[in-house]
PDB file of N, CA and C in Angstrom:
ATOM      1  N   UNK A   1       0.825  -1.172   0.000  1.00  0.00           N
ATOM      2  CA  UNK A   1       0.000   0.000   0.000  1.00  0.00           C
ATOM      3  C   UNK A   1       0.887   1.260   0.000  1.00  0.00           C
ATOM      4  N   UNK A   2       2.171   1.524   0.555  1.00  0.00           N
ATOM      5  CA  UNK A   2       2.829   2.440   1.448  1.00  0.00           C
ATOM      6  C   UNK A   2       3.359   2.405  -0.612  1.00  0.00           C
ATOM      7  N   UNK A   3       3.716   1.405  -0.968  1.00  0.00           N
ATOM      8  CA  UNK A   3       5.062   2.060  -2.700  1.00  0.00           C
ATOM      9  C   UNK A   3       3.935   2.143  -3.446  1.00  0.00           C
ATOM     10  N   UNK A   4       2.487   1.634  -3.678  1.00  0.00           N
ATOM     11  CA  UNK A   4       1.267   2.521  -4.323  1.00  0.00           C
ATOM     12  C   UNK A   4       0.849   3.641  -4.479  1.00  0.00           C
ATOM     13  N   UNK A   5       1.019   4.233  -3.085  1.00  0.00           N
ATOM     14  CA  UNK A   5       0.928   5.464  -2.384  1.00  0.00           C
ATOM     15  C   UNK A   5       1.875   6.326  -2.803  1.00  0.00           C
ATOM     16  N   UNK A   6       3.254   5.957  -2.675  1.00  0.00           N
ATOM     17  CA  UNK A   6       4.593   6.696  -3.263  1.00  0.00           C
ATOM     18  C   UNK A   6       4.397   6.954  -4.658  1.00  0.00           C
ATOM     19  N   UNK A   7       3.964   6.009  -5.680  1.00  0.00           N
ATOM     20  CA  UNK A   7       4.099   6.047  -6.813  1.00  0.00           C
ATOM     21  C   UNK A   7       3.097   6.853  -7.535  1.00  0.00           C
ATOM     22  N   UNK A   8       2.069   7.346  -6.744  1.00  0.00           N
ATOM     23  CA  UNK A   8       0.938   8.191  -7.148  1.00  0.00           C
ATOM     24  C   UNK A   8       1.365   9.226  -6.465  1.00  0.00           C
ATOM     25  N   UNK A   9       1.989   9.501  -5.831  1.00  0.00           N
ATOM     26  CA  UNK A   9       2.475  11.329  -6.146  1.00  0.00           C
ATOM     27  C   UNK A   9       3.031  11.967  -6.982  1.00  0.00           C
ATOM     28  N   UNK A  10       2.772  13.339  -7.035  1.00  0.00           N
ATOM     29  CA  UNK A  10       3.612  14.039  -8.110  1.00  0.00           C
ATOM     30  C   UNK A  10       4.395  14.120  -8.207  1.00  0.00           C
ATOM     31  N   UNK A  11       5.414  14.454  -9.181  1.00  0.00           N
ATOM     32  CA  UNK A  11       6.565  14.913  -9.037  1.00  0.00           C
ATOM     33  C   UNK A  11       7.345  15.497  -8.794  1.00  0.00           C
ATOM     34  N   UNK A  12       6.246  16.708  -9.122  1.00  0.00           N
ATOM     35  CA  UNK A  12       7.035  18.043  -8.791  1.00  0.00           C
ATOM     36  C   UNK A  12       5.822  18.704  -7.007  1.00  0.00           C
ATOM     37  N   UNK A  13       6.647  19.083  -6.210  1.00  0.00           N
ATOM     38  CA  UNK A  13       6.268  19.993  -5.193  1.00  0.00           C
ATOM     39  C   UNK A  13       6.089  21.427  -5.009  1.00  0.00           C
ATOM     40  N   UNK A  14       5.079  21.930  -4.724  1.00  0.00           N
ATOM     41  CA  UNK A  14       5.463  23.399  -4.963  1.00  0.00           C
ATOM     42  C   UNK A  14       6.474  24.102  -4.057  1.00  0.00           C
ATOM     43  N   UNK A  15       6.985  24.829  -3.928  1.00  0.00           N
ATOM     44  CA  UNK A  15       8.161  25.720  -3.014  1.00  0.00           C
ATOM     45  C   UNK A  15       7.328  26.528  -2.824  1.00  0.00           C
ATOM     46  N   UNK A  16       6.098  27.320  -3.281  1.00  0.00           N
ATOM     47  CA  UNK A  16       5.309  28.592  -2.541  1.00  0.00           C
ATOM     48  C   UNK A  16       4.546  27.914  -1.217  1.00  0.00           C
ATOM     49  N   UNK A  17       5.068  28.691  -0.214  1.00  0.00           N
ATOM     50  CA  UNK A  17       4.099  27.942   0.887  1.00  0.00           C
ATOM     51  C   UNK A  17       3.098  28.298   0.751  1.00  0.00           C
ATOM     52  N   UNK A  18       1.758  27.931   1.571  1.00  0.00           N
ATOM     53  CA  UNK A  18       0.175  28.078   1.157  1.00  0.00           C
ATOM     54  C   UNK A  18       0.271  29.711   2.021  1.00  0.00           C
ATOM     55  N   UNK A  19      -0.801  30.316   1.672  1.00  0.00           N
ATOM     56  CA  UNK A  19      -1.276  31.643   2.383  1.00  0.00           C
ATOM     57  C   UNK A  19      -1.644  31.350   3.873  1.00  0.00           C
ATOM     58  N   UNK A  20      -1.627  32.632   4.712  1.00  0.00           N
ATOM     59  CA  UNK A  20      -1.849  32.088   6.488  1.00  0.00           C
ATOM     60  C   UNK A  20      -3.312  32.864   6.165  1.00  0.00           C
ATOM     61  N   UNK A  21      -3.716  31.997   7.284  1.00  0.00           N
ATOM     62  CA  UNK A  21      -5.675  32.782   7.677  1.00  0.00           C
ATOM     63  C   UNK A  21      -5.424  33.448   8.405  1.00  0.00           C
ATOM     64  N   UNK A  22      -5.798  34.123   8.068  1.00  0.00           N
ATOM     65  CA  UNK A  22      -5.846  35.625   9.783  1.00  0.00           C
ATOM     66  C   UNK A  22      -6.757  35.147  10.435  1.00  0.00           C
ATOM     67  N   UNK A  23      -7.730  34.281  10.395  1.00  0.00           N
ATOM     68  CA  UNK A  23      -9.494  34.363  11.271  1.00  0.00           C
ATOM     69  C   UNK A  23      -8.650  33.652  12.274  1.00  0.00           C
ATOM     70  N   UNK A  24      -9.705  33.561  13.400  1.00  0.00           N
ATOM     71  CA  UNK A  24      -9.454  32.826  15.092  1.00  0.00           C
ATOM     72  C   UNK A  24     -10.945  31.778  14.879  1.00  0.00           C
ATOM     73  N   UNK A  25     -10.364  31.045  15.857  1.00  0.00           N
ATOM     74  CA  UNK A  25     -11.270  29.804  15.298  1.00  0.00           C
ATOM     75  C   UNK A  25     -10.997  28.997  17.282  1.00  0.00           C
ATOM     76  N   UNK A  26     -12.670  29.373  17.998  1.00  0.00           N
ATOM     77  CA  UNK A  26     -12.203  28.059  19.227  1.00  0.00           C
ATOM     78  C   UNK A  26     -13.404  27.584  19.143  1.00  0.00           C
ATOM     79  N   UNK A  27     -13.162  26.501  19.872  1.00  0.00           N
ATOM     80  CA  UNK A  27     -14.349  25.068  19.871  1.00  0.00           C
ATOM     81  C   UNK A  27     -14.065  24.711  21.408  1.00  0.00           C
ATOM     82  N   UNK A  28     -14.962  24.339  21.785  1.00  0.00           N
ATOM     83  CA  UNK A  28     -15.634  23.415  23.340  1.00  0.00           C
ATOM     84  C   UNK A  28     -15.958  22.957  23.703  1.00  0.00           C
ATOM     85  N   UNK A  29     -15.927  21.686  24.356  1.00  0.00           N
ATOM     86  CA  UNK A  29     -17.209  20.579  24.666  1.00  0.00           C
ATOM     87  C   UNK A  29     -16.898  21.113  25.898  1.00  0.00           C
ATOM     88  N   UNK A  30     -18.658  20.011  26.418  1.00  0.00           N
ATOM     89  CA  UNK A  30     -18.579  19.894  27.800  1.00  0.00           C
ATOM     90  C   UNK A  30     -19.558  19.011  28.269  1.00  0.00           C
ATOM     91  N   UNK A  31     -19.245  17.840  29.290  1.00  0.00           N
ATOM     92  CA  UNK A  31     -20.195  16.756  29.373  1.00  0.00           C
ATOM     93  C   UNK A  31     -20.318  16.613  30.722  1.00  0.00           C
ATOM     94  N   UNK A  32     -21.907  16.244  31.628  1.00  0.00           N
ATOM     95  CA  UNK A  32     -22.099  16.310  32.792  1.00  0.00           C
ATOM     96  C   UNK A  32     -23.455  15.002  32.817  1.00  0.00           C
ATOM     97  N   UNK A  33     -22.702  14.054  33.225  1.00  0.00           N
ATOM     98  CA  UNK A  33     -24.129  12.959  33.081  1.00  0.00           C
ATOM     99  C   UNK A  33     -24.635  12.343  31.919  1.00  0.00           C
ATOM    100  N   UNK A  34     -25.591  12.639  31.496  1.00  0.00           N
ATOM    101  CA  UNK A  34     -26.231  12.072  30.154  1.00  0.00           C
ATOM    102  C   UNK A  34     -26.460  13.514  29.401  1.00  0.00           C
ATOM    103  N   UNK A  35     -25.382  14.327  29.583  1.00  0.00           N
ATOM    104  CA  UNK A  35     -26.448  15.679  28.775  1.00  0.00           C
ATOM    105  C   UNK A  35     -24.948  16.414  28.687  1.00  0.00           C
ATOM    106  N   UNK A  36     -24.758  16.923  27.388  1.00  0.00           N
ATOM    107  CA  UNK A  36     -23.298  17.343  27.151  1.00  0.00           C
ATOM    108  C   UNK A  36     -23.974  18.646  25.771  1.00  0.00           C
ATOM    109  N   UNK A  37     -22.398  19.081  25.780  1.00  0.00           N
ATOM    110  CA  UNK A  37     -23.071  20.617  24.397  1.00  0.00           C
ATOM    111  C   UNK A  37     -21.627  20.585  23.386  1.00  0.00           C
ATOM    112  N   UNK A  38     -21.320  21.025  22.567  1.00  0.00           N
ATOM    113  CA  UNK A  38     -20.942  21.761  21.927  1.00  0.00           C
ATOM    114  C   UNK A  38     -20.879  22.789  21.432  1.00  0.00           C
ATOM    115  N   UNK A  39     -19.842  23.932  21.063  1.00  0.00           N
ATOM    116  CA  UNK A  39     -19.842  25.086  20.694  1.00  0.00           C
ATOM    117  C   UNK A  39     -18.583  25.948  20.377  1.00  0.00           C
ATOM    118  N   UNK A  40     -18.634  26.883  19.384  1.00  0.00           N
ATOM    119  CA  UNK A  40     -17.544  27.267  19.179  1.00  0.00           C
ATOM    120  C   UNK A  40     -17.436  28.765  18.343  1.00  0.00           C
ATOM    121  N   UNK A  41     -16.619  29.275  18.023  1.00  0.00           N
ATOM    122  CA  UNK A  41     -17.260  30.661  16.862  1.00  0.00           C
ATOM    123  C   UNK A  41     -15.971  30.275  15.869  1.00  0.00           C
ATOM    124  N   UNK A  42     -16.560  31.387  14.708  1.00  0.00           N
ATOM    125  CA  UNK A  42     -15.139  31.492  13.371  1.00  0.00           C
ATOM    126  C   UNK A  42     -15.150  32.673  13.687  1.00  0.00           C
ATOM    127  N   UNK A  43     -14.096  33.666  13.931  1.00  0.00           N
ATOM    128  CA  UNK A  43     -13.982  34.757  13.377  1.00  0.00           C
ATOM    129  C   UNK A  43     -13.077  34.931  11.896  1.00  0.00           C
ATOM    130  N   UNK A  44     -13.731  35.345  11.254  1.00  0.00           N
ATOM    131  CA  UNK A  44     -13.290  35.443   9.396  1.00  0.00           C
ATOM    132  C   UNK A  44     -12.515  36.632   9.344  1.00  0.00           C
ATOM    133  N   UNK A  45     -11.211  36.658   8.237  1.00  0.00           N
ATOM    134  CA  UNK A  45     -10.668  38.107   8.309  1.00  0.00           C
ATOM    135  C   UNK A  45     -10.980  39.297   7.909  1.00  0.00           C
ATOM    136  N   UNK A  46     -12.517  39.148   7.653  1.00  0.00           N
ATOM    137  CA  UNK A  46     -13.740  40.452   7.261  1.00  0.00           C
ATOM    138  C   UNK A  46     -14.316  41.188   8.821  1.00  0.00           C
ATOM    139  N   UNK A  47     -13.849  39.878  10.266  1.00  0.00           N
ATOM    140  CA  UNK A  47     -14.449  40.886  10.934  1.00  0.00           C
ATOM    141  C   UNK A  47     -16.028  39.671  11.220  1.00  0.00           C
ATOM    142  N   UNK A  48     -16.324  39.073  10.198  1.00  0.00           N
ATOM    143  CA  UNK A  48     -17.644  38.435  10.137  1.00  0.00           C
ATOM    144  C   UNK A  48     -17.338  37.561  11.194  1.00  0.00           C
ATOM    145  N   UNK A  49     -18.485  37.216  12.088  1.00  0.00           N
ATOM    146  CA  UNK A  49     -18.277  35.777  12.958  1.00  0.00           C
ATOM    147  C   UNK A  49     -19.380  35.090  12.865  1.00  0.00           C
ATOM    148  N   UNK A  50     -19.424  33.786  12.521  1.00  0.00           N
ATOM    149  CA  UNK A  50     -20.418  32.655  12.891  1.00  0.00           C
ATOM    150  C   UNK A  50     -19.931  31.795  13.775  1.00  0.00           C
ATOM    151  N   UNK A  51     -20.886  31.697  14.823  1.00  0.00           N
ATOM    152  CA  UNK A  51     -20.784  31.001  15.908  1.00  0.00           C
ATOM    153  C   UNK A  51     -21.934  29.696  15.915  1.00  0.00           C
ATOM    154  N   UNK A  52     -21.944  28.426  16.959  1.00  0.00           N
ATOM    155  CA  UNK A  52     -22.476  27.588  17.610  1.00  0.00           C
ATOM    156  C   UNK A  52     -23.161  27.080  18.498  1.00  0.00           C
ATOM    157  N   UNK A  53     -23.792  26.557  18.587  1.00  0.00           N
ATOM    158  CA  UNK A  53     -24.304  26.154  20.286  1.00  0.00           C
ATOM    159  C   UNK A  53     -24.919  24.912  20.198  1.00  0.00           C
ATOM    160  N   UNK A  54     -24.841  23.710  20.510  1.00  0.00           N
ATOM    161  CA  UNK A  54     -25.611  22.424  20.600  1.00  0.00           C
ATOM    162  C   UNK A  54     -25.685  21.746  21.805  1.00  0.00           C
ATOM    163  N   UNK A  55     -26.707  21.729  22.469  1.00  0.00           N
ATOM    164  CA  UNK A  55     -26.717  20.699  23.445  1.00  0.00           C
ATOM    165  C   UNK A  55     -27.343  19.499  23.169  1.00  0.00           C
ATOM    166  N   UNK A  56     -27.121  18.492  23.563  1.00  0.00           N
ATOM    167  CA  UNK A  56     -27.277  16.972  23.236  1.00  0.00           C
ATOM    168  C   UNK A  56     -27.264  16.121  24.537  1.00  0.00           C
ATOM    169  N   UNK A  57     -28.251  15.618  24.228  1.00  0.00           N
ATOM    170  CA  UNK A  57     -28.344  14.285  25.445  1.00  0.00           C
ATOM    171  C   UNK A  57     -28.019  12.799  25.201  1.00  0.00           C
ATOM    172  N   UNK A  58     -27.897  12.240  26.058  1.00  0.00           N
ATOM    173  CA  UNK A  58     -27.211  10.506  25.702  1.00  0.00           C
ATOM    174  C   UNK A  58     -28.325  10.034  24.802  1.00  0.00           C
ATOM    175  N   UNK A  59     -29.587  10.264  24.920  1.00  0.00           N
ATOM    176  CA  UNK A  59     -30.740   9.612  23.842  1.00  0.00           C
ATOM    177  C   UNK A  59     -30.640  10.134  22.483  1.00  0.00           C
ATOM    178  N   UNK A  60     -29.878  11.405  21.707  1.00  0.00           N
ATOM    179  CA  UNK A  60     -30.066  11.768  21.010  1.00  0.00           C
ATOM    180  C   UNK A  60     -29.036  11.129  20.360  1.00  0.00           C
ATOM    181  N   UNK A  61     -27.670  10.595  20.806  1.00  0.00           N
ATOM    182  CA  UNK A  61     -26.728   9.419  20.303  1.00  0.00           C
ATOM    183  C   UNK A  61     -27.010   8.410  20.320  1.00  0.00           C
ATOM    184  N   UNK A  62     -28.034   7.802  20.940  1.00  0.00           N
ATOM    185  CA  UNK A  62     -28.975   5.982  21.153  1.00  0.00           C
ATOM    186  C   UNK A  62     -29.637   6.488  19.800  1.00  0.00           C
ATOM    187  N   UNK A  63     -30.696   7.174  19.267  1.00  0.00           N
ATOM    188  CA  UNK A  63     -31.167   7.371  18.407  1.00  0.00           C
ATOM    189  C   UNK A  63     -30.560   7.692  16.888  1.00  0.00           C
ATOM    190  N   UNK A  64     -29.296   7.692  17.345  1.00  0.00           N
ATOM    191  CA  UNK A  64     -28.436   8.036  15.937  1.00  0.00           C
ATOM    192  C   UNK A  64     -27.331   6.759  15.433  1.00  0.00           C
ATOM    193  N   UNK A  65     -27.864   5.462  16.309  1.00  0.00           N
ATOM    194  CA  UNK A  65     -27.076   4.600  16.712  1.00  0.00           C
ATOM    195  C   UNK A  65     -25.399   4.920  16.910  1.00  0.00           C
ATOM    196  N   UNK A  66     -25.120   5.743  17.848  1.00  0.00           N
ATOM    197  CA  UNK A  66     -23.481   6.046  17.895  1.00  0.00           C
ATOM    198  C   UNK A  66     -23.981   5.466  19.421  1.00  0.00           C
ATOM    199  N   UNK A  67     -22.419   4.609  19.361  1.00  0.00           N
ATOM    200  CA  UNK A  67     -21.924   4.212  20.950  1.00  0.00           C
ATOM    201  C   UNK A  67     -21.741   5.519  21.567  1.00  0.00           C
ATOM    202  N   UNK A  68     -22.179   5.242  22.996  1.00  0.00           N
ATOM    203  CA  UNK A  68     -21.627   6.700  24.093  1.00  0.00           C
ATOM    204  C   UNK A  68     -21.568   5.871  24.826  1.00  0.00           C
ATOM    205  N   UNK A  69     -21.393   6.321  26.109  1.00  0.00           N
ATOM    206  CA  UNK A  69     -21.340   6.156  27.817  1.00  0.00           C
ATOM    207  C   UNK A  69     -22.550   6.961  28.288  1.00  0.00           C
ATOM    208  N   UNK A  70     -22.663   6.379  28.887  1.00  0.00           N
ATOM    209  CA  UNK A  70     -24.034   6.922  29.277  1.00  0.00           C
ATOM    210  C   UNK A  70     -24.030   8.000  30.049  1.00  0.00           C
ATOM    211  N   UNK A  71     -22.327   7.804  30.876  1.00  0.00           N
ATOM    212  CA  UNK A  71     -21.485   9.088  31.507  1.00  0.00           C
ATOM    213  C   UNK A  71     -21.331   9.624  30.404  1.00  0.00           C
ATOM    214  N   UNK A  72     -21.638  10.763  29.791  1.00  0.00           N
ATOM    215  CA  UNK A  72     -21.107  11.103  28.588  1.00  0.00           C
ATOM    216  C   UNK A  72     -19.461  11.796  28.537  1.00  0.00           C
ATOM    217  N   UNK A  73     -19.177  12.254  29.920  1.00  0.00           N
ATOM    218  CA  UNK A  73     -17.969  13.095  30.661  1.00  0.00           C
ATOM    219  C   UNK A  73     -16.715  11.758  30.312  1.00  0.00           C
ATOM    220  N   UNK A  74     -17.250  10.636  29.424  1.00  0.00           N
ATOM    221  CA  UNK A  74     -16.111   9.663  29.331  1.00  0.00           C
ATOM    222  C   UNK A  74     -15.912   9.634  27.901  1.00  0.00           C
ATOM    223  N   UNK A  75     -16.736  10.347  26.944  1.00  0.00           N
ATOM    224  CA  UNK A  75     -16.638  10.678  25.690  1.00  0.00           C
ATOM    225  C   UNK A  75     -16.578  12.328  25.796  1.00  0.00           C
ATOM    226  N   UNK A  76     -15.674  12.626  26.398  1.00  0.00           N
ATOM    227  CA  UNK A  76     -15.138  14.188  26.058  1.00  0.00           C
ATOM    228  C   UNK A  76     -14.126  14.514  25.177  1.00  0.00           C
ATOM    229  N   UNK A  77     -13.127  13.631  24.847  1.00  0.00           N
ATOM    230  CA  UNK A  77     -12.462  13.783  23.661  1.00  0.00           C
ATOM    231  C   UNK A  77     -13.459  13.625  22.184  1.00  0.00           C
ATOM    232  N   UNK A  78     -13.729  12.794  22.445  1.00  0.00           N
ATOM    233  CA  UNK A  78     -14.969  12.437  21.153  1.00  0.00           C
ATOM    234  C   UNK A  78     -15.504  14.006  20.795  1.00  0.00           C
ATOM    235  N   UNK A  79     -16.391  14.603  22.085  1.00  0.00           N
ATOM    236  CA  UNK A  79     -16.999  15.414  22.033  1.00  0.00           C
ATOM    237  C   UNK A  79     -16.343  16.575  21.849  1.00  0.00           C
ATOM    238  N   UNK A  80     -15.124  16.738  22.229  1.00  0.00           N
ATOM    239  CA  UNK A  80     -14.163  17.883  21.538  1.00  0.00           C
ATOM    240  C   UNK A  80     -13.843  17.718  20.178  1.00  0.00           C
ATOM    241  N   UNK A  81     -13.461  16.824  19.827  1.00  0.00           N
ATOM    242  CA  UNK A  81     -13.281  16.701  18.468  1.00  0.00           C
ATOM    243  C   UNK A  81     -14.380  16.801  17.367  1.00  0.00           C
ATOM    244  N   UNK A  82     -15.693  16.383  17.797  1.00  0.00           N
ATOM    245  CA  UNK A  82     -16.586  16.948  17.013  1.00  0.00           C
ATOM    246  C   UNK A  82     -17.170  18.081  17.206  1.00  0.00           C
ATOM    247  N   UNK A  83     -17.042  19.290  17.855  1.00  0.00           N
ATOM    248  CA  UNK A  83     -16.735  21.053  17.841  1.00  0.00           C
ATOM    249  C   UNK A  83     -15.625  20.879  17.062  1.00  0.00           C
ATOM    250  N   UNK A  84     -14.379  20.611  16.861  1.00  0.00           N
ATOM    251  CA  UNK A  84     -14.088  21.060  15.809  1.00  0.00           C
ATOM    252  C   UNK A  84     -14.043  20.499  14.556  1.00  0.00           C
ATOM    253  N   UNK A  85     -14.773  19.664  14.162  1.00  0.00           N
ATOM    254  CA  UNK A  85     -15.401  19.143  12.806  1.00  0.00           C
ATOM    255  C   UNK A  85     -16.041  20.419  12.607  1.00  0.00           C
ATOM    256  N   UNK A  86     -17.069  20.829  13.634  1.00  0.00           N
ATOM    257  CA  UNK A  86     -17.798  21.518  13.165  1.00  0.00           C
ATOM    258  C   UNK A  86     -17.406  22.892  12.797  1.00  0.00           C
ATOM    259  N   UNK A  87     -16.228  23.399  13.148  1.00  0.00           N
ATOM    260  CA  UNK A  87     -16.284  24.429  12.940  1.00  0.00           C
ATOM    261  C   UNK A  87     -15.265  24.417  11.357  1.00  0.00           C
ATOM    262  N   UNK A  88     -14.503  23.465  10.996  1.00  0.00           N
ATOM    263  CA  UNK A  88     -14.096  22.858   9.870  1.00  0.00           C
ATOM    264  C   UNK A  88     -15.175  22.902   8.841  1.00  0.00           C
ATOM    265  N   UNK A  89     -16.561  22.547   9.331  1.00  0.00           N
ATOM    266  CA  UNK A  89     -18.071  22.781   8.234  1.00  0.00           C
ATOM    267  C   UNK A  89     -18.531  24.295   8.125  1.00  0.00           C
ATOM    268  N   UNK A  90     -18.119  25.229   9.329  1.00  0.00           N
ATOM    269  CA  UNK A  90     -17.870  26.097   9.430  1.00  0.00           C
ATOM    270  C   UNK A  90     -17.539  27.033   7.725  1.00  0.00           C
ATOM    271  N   UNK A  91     -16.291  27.088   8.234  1.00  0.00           N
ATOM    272  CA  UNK A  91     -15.136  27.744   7.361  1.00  0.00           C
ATOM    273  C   UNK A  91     -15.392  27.168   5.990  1.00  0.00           C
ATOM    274  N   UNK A  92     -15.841  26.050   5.729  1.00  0.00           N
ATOM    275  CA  UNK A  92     -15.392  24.953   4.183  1.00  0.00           C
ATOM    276  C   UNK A  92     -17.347  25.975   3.950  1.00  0.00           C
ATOM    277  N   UNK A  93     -18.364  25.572   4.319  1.00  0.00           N
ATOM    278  CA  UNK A  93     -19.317  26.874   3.934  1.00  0.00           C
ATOM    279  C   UNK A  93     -18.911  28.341   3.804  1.00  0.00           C
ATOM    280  N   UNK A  94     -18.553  29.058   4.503  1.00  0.00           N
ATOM    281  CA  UNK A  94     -17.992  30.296   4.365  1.00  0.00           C
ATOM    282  C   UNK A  94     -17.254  30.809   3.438  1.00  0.00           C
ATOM    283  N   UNK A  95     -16.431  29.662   3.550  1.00  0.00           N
ATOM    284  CA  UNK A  95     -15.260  29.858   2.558  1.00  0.00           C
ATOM    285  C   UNK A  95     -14.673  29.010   1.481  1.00  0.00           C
ATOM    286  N   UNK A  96     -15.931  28.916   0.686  1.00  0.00           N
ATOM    287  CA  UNK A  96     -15.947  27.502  -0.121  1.00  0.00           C
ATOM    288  C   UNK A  96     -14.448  27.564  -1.542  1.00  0.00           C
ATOM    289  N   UNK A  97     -13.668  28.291  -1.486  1.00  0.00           N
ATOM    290  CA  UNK A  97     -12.583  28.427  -2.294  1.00  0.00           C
ATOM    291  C   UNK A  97     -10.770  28.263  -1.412  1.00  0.00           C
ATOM    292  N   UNK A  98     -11.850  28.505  -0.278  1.00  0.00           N
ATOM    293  CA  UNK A  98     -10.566  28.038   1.104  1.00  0.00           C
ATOM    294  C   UNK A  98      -9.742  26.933   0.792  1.00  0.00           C
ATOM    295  N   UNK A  99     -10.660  26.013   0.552  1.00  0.00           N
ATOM    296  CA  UNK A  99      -9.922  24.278   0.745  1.00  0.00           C
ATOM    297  C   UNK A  99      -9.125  23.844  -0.341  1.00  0.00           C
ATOM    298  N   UNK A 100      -9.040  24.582  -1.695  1.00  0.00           N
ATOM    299  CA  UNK A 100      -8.337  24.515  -3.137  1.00  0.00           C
ATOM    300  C   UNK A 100      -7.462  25.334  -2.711  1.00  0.00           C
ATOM    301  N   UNK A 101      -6.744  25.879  -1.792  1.00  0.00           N
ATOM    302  CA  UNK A 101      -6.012  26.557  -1.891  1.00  0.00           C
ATOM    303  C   UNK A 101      -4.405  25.858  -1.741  1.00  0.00           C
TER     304      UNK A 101
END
């Protein structure tokens, strides 16, 4: 898999490094029992901000068939990491010419 992989790259690399984002970008979980949230904002380098807020309970992951804990405070990495998916869906809407860059 690993000399498949090698052999399908290009050849040539570019030397221009990619452009920096000016925007600020934080994300948050937080889990207490069966009832946890997510949330986070974009600030864009216009100044524009879209922000988040989700709260979620252990039934709303039984219903989506995803494994949890019923402690949900034992899926807090999980739950951090999906705030920042989301704010990744964020930016890739906002800034739909972002990701070709």
């Amino acid at each position: 898999m690993y000399t498949n992989w090698l052999e399908s790259l290009p050849p040539v690399v570019s030397m221009w490094p990619k452009p920096l984002w000016n925007g600020v970008c934080i994300a948050d979980a937080f889990a207490s029992g069966m009832s946890c949230g997510i949330g986070g904002f974009v600030q864009f380098s216009s100044s524009d901000t879209k922000w988040f807020s989700l709260r979620l309970h252990a039934a709303d992951f039984a219903a989506l068939q995803i494994p949890m804990h019923e402690d949900l405070q034992k899926d807090i990495s999980s739950l951090e990491t999906l705030a920042q998916i989301a704010l990744v869906y964020i930016v890739v809407k906002h800034l739909p010419d972002f990701v070709s860059l």
